[in-house]
N, C-alpha and C. Protein backbone atom coordinates (compact mmCIF):
# COMPACT_ATOMS: atom_id res chain seq x y z
N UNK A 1 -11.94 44.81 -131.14
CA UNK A 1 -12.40 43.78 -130.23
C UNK A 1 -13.90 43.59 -130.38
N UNK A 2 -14.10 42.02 -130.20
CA UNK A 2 -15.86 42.18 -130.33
C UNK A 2 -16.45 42.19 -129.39
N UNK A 3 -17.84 43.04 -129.62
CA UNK A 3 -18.62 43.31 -128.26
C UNK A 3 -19.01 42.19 -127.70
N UNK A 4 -18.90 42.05 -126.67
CA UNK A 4 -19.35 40.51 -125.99
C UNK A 4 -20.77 39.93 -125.52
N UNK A 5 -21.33 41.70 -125.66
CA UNK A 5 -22.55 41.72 -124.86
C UNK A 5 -23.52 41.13 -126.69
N UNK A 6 -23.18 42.15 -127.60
CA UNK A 6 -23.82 41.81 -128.37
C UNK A 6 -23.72 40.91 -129.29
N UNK A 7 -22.76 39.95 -129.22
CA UNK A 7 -22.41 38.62 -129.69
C UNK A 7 -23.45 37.43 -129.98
N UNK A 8 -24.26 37.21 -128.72
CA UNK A 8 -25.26 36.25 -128.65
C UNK A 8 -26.36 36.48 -129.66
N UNK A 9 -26.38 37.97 -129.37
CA UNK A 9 -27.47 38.37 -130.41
C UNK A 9 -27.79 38.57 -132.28
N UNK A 10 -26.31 38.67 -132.13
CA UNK A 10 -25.51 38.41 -133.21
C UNK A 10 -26.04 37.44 -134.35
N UNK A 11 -25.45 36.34 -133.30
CA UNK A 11 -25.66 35.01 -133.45
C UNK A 11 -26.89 34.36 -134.27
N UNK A 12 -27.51 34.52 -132.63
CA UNK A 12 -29.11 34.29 -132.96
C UNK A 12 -30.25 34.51 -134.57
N UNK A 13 -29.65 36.32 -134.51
CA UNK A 13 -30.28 36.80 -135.44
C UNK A 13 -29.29 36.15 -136.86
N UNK A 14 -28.45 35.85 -137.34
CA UNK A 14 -27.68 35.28 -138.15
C UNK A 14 -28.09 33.87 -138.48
N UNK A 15 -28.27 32.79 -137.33
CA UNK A 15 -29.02 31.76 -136.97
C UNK A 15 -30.49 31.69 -137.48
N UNK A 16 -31.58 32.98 -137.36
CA UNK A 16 -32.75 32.84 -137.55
C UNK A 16 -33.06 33.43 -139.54
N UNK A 17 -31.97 34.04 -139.64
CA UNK A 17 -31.96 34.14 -141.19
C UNK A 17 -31.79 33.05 -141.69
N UNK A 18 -30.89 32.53 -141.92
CA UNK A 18 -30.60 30.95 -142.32
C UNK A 18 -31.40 30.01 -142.31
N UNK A 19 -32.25 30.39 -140.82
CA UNK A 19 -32.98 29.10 -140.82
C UNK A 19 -33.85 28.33 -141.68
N UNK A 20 -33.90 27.09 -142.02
CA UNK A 20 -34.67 26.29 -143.31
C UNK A 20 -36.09 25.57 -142.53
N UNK A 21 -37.10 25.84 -143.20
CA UNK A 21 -38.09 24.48 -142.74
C UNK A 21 -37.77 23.05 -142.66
N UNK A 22 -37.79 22.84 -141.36
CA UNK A 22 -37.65 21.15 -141.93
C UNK A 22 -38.81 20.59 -141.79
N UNK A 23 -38.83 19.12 -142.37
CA UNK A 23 -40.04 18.79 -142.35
C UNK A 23 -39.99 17.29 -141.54
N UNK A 24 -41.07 17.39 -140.86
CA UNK A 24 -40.91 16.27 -139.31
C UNK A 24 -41.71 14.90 -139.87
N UNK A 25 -40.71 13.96 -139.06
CA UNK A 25 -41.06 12.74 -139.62
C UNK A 25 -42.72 12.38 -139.27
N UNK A 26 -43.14 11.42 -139.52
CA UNK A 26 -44.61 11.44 -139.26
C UNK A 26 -44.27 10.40 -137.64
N UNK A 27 -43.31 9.58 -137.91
CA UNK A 27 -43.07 8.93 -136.55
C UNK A 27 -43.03 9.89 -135.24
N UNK A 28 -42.50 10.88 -135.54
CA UNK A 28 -42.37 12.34 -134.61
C UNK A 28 -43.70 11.98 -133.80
N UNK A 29 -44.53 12.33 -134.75
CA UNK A 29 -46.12 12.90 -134.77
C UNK A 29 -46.90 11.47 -134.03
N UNK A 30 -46.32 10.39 -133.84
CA UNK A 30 -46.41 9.35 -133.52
C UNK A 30 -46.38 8.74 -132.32
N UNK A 31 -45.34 9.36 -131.82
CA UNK A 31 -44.47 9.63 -130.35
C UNK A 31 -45.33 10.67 -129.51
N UNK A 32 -45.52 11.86 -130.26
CA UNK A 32 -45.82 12.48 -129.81
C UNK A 32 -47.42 12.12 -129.09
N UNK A 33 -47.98 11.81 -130.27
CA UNK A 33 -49.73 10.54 -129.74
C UNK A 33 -49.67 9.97 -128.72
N UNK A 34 -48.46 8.90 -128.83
CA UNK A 34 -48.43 7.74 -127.59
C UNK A 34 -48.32 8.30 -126.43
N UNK A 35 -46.92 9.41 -126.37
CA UNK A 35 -46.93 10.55 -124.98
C UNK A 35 -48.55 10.87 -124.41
N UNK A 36 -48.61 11.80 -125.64
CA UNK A 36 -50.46 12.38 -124.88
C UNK A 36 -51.16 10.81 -124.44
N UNK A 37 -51.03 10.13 -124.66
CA UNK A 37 -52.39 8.84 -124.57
C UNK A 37 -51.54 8.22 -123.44
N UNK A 38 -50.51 8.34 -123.60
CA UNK A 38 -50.21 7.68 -121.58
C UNK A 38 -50.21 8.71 -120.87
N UNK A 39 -49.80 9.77 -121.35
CA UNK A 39 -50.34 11.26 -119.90
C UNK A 39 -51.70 11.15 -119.50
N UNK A 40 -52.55 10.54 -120.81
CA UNK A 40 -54.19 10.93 -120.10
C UNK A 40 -54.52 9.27 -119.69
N UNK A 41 -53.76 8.88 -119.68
CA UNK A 41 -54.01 6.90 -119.28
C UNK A 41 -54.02 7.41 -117.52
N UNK A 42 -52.40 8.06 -117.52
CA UNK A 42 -52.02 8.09 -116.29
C UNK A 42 -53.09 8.99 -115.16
N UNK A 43 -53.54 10.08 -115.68
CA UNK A 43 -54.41 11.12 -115.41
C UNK A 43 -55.73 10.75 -114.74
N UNK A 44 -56.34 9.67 -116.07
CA UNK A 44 -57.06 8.80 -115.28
C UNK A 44 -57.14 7.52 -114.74
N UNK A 45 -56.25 6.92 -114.20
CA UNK A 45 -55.91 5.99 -113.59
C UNK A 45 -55.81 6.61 -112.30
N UNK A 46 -55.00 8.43 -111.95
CA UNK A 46 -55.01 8.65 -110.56
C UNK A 46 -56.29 9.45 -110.36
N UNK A 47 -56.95 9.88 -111.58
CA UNK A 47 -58.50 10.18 -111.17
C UNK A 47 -59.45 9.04 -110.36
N UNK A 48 -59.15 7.90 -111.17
CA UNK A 48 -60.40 6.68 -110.54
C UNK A 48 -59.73 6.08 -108.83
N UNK A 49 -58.14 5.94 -109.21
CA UNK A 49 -57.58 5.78 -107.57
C UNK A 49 -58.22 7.06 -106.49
N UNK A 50 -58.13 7.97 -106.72
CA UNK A 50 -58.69 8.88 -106.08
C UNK A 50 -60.38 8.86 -105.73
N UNK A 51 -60.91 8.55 -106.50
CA UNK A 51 -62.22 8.42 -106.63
C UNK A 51 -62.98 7.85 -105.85
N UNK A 52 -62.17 5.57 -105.95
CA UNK A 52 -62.63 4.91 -105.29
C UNK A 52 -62.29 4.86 -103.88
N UNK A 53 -60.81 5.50 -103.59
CA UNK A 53 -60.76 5.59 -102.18
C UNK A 53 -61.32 6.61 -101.17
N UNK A 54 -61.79 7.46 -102.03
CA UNK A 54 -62.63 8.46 -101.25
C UNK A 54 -64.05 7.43 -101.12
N UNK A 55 -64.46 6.36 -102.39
CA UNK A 55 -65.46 6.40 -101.96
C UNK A 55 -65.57 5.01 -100.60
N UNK A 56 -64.74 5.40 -100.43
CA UNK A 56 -64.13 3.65 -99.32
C UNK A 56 -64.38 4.22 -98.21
N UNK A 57 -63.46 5.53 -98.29
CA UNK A 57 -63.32 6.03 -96.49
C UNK A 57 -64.81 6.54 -95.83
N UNK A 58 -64.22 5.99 -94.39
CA UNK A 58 -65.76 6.38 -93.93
C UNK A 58 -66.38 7.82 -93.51
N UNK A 59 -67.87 8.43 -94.35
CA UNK A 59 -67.94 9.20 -94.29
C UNK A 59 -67.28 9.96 -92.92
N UNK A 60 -67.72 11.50 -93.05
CA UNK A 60 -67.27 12.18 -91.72
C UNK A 60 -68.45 13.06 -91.30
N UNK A 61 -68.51 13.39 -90.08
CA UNK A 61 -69.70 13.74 -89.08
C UNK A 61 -70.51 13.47 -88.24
């Protein structure tokens, strides 16, 4: 009977021998740009919302 516990591990390690380089499309690398450049669009868009409405409200004291 096979061990059940050590099956996964089995696996894995069988899985990580085999494994081949692949090589990533440049579009990948592309996607990946546009992601970062709307995370930091978005980042600062709620930096300056933040910014100007602090500088709106009326001081305090």
């Amino acid at each position: 009977m096979v061990d059940l516990i050590s099956a996964p591990t089995l696996l894995a390690a069988a899985a990580a021998a085999q494994a081949e380089k692949t090589e990533r499309s440049p579009l990948l690398y592309a996607w990946w740009a546009l992601n970062l450049a709307v995370l930091i669009a978005v980042g600062y868009g709620a930096y300056r919302l933040v910014k100007t409405r602090r500088a709106k409200r009326r001081p305090r004291g």
